[in-house]
N, C-alpha and C. Protein backbone atom coordinates (compact mmCIF):
# COMPACT_ATOMS: atom_id res chain seq x y z
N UNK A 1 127.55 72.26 84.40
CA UNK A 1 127.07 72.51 85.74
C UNK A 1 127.66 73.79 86.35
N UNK A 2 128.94 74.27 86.11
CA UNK A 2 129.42 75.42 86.68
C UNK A 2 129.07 76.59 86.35
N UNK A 3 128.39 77.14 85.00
CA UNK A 3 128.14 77.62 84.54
C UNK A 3 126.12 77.90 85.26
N UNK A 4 125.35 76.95 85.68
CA UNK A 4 123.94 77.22 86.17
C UNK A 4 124.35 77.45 87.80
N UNK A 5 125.49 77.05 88.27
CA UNK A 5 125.89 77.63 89.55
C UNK A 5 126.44 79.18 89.73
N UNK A 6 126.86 79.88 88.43
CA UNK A 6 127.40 80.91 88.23
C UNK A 6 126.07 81.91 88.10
N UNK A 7 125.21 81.09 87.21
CA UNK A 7 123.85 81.86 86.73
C UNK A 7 122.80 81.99 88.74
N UNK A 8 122.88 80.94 89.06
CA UNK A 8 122.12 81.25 89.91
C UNK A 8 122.80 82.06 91.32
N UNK A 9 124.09 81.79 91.22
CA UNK A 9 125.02 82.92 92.44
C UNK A 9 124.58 84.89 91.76
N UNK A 10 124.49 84.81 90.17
CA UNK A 10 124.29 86.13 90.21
C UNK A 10 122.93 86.48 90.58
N UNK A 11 122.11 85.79 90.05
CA UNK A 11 120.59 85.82 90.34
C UNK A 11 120.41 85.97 91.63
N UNK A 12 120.67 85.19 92.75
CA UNK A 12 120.95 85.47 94.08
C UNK A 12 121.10 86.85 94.60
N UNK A 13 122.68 86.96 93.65
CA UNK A 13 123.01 88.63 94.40
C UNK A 13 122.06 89.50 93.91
N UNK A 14 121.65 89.51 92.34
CA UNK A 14 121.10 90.83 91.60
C UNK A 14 119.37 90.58 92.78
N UNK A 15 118.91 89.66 92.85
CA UNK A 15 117.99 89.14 93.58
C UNK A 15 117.99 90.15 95.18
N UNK A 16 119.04 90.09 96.09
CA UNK A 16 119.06 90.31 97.13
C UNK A 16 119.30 92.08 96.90
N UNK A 17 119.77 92.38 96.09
CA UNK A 17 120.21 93.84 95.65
C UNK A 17 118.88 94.53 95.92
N UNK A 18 118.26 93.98 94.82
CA UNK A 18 117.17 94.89 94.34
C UNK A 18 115.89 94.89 95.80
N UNK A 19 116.10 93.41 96.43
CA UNK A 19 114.97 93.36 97.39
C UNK A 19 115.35 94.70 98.32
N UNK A 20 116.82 94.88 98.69
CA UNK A 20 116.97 96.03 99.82
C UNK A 20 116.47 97.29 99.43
N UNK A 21 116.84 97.52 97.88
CA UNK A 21 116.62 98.64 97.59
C UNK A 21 114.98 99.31 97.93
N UNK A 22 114.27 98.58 98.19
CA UNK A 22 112.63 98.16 98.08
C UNK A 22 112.59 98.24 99.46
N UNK A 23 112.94 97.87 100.45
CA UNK A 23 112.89 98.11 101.50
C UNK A 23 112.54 99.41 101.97
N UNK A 24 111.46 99.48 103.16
CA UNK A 24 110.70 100.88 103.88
C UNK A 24 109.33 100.72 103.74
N UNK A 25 109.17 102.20 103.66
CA UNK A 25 108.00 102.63 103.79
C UNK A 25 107.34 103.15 102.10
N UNK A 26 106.23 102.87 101.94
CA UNK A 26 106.10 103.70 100.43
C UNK A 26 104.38 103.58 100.17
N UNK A 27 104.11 105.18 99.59
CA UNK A 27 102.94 105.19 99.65
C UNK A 27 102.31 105.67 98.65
N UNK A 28 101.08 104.91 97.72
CA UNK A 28 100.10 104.97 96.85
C UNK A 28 99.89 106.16 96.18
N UNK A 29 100.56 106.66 95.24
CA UNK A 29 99.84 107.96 94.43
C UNK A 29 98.86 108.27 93.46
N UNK A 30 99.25 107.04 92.76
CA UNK A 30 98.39 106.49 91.52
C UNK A 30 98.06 104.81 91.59
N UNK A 31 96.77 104.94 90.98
CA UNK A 31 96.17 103.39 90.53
C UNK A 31 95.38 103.75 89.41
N UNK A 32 95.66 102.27 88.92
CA UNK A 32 94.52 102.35 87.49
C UNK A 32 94.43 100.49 87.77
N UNK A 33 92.95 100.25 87.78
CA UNK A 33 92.58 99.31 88.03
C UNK A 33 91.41 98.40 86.73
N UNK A 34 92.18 97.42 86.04
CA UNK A 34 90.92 97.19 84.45
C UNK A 34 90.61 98.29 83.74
N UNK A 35 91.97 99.15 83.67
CA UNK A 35 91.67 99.92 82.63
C UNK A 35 91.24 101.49 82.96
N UNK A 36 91.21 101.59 84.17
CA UNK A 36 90.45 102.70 84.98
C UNK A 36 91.05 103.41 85.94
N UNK A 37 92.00 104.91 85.02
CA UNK A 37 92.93 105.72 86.54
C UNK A 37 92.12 105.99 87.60
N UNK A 38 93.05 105.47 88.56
CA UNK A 38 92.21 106.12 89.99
C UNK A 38 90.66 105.97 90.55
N UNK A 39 90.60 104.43 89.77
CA UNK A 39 88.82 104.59 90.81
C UNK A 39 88.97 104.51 92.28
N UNK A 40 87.78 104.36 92.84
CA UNK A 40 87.22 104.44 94.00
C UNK A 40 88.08 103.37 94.63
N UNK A 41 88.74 102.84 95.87
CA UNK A 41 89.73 101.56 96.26
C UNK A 41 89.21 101.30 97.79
N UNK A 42 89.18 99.73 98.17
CA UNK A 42 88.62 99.39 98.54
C UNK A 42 89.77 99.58 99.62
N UNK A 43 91.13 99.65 99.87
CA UNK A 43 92.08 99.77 100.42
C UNK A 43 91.67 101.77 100.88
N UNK A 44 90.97 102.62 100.54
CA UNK A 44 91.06 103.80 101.14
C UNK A 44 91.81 104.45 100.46
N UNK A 45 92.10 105.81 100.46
CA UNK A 45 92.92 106.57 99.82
C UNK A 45 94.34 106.79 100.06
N UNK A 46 95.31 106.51 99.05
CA UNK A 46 97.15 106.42 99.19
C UNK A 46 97.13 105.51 100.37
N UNK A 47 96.71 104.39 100.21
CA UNK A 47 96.98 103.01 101.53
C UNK A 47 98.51 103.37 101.66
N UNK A 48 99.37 102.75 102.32
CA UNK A 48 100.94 102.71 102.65
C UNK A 48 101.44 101.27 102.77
N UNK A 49 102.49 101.27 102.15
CA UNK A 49 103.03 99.71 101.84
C UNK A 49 104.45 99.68 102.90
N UNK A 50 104.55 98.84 103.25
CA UNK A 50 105.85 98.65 104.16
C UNK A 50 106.09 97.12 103.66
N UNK A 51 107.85 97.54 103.22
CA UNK A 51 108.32 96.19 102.67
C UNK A 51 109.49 96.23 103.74
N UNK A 52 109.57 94.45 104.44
CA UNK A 52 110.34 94.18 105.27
C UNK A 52 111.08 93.13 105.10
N UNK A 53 112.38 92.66 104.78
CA UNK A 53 112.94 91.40 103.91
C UNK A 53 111.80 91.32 102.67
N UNK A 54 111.35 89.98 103.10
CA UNK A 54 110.43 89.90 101.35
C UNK A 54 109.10 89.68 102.05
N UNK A 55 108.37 90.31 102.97
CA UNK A 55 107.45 90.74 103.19
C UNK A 55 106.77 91.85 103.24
N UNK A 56 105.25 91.80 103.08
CA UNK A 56 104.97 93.34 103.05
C UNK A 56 103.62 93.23 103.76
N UNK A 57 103.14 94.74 103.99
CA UNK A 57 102.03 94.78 104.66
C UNK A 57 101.61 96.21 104.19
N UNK A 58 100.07 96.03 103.64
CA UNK A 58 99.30 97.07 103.10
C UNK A 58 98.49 97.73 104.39
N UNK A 59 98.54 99.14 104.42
CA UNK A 59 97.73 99.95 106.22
C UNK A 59 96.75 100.76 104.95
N UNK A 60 95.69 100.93 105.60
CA UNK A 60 95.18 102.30 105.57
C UNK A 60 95.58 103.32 106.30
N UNK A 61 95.30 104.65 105.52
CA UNK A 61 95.80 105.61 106.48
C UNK A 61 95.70 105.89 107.89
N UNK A 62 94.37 105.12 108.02
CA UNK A 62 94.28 104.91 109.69
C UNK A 62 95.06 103.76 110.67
N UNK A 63 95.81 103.32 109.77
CA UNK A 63 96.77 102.17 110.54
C UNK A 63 96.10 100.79 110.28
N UNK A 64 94.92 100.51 109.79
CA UNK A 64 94.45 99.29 110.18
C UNK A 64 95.15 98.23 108.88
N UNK A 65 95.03 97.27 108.84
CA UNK A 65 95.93 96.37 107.99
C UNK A 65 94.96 95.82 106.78
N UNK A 66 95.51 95.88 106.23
CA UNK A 66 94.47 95.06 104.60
C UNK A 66 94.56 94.13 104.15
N UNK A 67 96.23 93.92 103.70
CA UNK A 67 96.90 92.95 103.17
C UNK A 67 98.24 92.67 103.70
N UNK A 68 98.86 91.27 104.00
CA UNK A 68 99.93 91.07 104.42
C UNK A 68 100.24 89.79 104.15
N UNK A 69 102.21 89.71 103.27
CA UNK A 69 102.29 88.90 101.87
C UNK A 69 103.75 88.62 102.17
N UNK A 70 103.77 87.80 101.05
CA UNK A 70 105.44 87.73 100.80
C UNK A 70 105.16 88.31 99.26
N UNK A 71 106.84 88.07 98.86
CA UNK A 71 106.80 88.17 97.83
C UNK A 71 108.54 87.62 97.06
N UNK A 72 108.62 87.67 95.68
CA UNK A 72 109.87 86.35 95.00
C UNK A 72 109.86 87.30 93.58
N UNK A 73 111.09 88.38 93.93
CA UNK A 73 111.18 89.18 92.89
C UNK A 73 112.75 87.93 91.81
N UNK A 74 112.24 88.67 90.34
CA UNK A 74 113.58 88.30 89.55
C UNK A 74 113.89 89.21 88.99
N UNK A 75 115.06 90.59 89.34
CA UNK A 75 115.44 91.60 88.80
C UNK A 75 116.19 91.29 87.17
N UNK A 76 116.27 89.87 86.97
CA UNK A 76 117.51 89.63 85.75
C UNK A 76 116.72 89.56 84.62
N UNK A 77 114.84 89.66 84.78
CA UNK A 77 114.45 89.57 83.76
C UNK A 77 113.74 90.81 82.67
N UNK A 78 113.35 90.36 81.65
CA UNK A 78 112.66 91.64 81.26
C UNK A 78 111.19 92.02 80.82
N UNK A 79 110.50 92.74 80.97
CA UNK A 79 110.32 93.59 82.60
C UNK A 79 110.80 92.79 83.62
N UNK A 80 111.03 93.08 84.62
CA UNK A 80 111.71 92.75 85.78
C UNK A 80 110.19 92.17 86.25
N UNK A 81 110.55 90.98 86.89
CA UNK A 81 109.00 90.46 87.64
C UNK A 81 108.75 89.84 89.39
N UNK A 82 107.75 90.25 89.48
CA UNK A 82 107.81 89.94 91.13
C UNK A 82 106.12 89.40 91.27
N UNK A 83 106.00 88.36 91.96
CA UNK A 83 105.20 87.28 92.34
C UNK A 83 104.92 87.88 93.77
N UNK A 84 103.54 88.48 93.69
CA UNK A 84 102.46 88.52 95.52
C UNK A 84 101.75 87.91 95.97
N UNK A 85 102.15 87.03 96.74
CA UNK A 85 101.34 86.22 97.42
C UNK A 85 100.95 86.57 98.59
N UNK A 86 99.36 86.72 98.96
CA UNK A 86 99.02 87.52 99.98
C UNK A 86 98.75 85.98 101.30
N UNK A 87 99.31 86.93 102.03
CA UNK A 87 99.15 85.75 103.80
C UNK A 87 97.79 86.19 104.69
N UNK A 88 97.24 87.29 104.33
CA UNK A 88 96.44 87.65 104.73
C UNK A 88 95.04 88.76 104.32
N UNK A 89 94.64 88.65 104.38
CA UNK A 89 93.04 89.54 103.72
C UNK A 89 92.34 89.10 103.19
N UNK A 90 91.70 89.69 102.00
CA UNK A 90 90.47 88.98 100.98
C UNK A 90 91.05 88.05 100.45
N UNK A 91 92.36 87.92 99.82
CA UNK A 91 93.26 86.92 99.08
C UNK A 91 93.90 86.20 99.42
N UNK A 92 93.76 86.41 100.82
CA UNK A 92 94.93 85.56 101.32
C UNK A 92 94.73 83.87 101.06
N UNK A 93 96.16 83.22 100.41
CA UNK A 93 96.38 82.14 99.73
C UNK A 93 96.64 82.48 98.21
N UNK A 94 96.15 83.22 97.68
CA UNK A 94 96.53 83.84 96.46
C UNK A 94 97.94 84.27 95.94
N UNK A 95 98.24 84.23 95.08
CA UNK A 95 99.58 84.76 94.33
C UNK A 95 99.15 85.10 92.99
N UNK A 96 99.78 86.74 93.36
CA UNK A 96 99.17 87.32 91.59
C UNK A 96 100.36 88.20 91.23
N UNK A 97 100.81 87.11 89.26
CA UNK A 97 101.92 87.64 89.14
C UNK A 97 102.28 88.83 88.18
N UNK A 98 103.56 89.83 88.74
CA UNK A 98 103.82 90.88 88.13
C UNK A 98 104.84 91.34 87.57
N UNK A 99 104.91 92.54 87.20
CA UNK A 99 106.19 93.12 86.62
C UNK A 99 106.27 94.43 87.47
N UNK A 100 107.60 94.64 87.40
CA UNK A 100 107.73 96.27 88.22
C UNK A 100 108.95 96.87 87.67
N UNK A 101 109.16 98.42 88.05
CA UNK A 101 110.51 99.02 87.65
C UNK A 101 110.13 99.47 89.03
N UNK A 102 111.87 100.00 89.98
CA UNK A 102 112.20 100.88 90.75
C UNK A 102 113.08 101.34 90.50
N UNK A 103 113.14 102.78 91.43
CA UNK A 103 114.37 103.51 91.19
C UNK A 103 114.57 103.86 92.79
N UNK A 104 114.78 104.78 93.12
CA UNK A 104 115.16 105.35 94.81
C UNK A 104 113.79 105.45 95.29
N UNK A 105 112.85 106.43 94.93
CA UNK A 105 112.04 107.21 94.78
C UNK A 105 110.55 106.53 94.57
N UNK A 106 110.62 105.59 93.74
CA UNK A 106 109.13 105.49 93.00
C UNK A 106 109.48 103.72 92.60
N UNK A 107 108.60 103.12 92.95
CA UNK A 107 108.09 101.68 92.69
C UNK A 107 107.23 101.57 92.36
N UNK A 108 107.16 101.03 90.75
CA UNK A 108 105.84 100.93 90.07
C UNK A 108 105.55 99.38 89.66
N UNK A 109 104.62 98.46 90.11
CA UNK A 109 103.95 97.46 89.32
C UNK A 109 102.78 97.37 88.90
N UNK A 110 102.80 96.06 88.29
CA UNK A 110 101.08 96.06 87.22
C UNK A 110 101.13 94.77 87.41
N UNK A 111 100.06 94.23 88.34
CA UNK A 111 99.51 92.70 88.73
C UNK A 111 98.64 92.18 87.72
N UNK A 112 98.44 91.00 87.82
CA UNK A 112 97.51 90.46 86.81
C UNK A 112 96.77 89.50 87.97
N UNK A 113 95.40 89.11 88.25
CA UNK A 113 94.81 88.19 89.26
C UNK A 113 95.26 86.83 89.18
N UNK A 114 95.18 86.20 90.19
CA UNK A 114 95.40 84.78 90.36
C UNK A 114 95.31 84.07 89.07
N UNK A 115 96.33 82.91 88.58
CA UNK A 115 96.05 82.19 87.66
C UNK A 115 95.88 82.69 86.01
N UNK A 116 95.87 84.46 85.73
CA UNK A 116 96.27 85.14 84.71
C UNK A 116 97.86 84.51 84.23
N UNK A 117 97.56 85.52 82.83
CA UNK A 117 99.03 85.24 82.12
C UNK A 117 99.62 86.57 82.86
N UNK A 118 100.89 86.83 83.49
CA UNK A 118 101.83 88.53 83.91
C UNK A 118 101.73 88.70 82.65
N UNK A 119 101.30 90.05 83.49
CA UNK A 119 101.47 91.71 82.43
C UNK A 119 102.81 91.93 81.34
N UNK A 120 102.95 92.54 80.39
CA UNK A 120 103.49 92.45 79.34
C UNK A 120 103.91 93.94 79.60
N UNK A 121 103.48 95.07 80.26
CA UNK A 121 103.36 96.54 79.90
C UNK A 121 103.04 96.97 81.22
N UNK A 122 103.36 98.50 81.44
CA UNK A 122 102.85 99.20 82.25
C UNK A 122 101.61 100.15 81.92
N UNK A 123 100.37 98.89 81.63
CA UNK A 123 98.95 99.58 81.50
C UNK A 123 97.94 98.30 81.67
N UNK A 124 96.88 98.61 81.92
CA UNK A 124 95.55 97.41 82.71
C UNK A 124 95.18 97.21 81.72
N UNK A 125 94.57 95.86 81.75
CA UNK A 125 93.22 95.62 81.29
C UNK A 125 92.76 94.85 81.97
N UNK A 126 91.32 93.83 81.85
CA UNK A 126 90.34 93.38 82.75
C UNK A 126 91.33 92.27 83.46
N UNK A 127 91.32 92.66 84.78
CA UNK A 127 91.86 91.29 85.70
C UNK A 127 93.06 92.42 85.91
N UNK A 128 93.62 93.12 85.85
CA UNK A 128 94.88 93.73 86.45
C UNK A 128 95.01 95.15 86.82
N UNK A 129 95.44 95.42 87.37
CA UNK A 129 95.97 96.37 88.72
C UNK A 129 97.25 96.64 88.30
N UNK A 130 97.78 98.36 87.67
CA UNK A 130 98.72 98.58 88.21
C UNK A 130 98.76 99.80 88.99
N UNK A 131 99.91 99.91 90.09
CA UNK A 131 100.02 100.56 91.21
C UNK A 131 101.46 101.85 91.20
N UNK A 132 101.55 102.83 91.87
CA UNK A 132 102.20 103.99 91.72
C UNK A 132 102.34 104.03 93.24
N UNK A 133 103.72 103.71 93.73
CA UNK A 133 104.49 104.35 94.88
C UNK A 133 105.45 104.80 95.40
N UNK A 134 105.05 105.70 96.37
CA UNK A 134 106.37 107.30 96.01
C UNK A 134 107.10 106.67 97.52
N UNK A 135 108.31 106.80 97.53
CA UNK A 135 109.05 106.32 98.75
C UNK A 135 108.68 107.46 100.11
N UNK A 136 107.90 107.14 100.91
CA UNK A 136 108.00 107.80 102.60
C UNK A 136 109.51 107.86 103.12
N UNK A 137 109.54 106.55 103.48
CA UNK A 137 111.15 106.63 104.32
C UNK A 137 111.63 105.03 104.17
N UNK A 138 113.33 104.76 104.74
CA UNK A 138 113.53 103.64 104.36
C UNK A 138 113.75 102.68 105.58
């Protein structure tokens, strides 16, 4: 038993680490959606993501709102994976799960739709979305 109390105190911290680091503002450079860089997006062009504790909220450039979520990252694994569950928009009730890398600068994931197997790689195929964002501010 002391030993899954040890495992889940680090998970916790590496957990809470990585969520701050993620924290701000950050905005859309690249998408490739089923396989396809940069089509046409129903979100508008470079939407802007604002992550707040473990919530987030997708704007168009005109401010208006798209999507707004939680989310239940696990930095200890490999790829590192994070679960979006949207609270609001087309999906909202949905949870579609992923993998991501960050660094200061750039947060990259690759979703797979509701009820998929998570992504294995940083590249699409039918049913997944991955996303490219460059840090605004924090």
């Amino acid at each position: 038993m002391p030993h899954t109390l040890t495992k889940n105190v680090g998970l916790q911290s590496a957990t809470a680490d990585e969520l701050q680091k993620l924290q701000g503002i950050w905005q859309q450079i690249e998408c490739e959606i089923d396989g396809v860089k940069n089509p046409p997006e129903e979100y508008g062009a470079e939407p802007v993501s604002t992550f707040i504790g473990d919530t987030f909220v997708v704007t168009r450039v005109d401010g208006s709102v798209v999507i707004k979520g939680t989310l239940s990252l696990d930095p200890t694994r490999q790829p590192k994976t994070i679960d979006w569950t949207d609270t609001y928009g087309a999906d909202a009730g949905k949870t579609f799960p992923a993998i991501y890398t960050l660094d200061e600068q750039r947060f990259i994931f690759c979703a797979s739709d509701e009820g998929q197997p998570r992504p294995t790689d940083f590249r699409t195929q039918n049913g997944q979305v991955l996303r490219i964002l460059q840090r605004i501010s924090q």
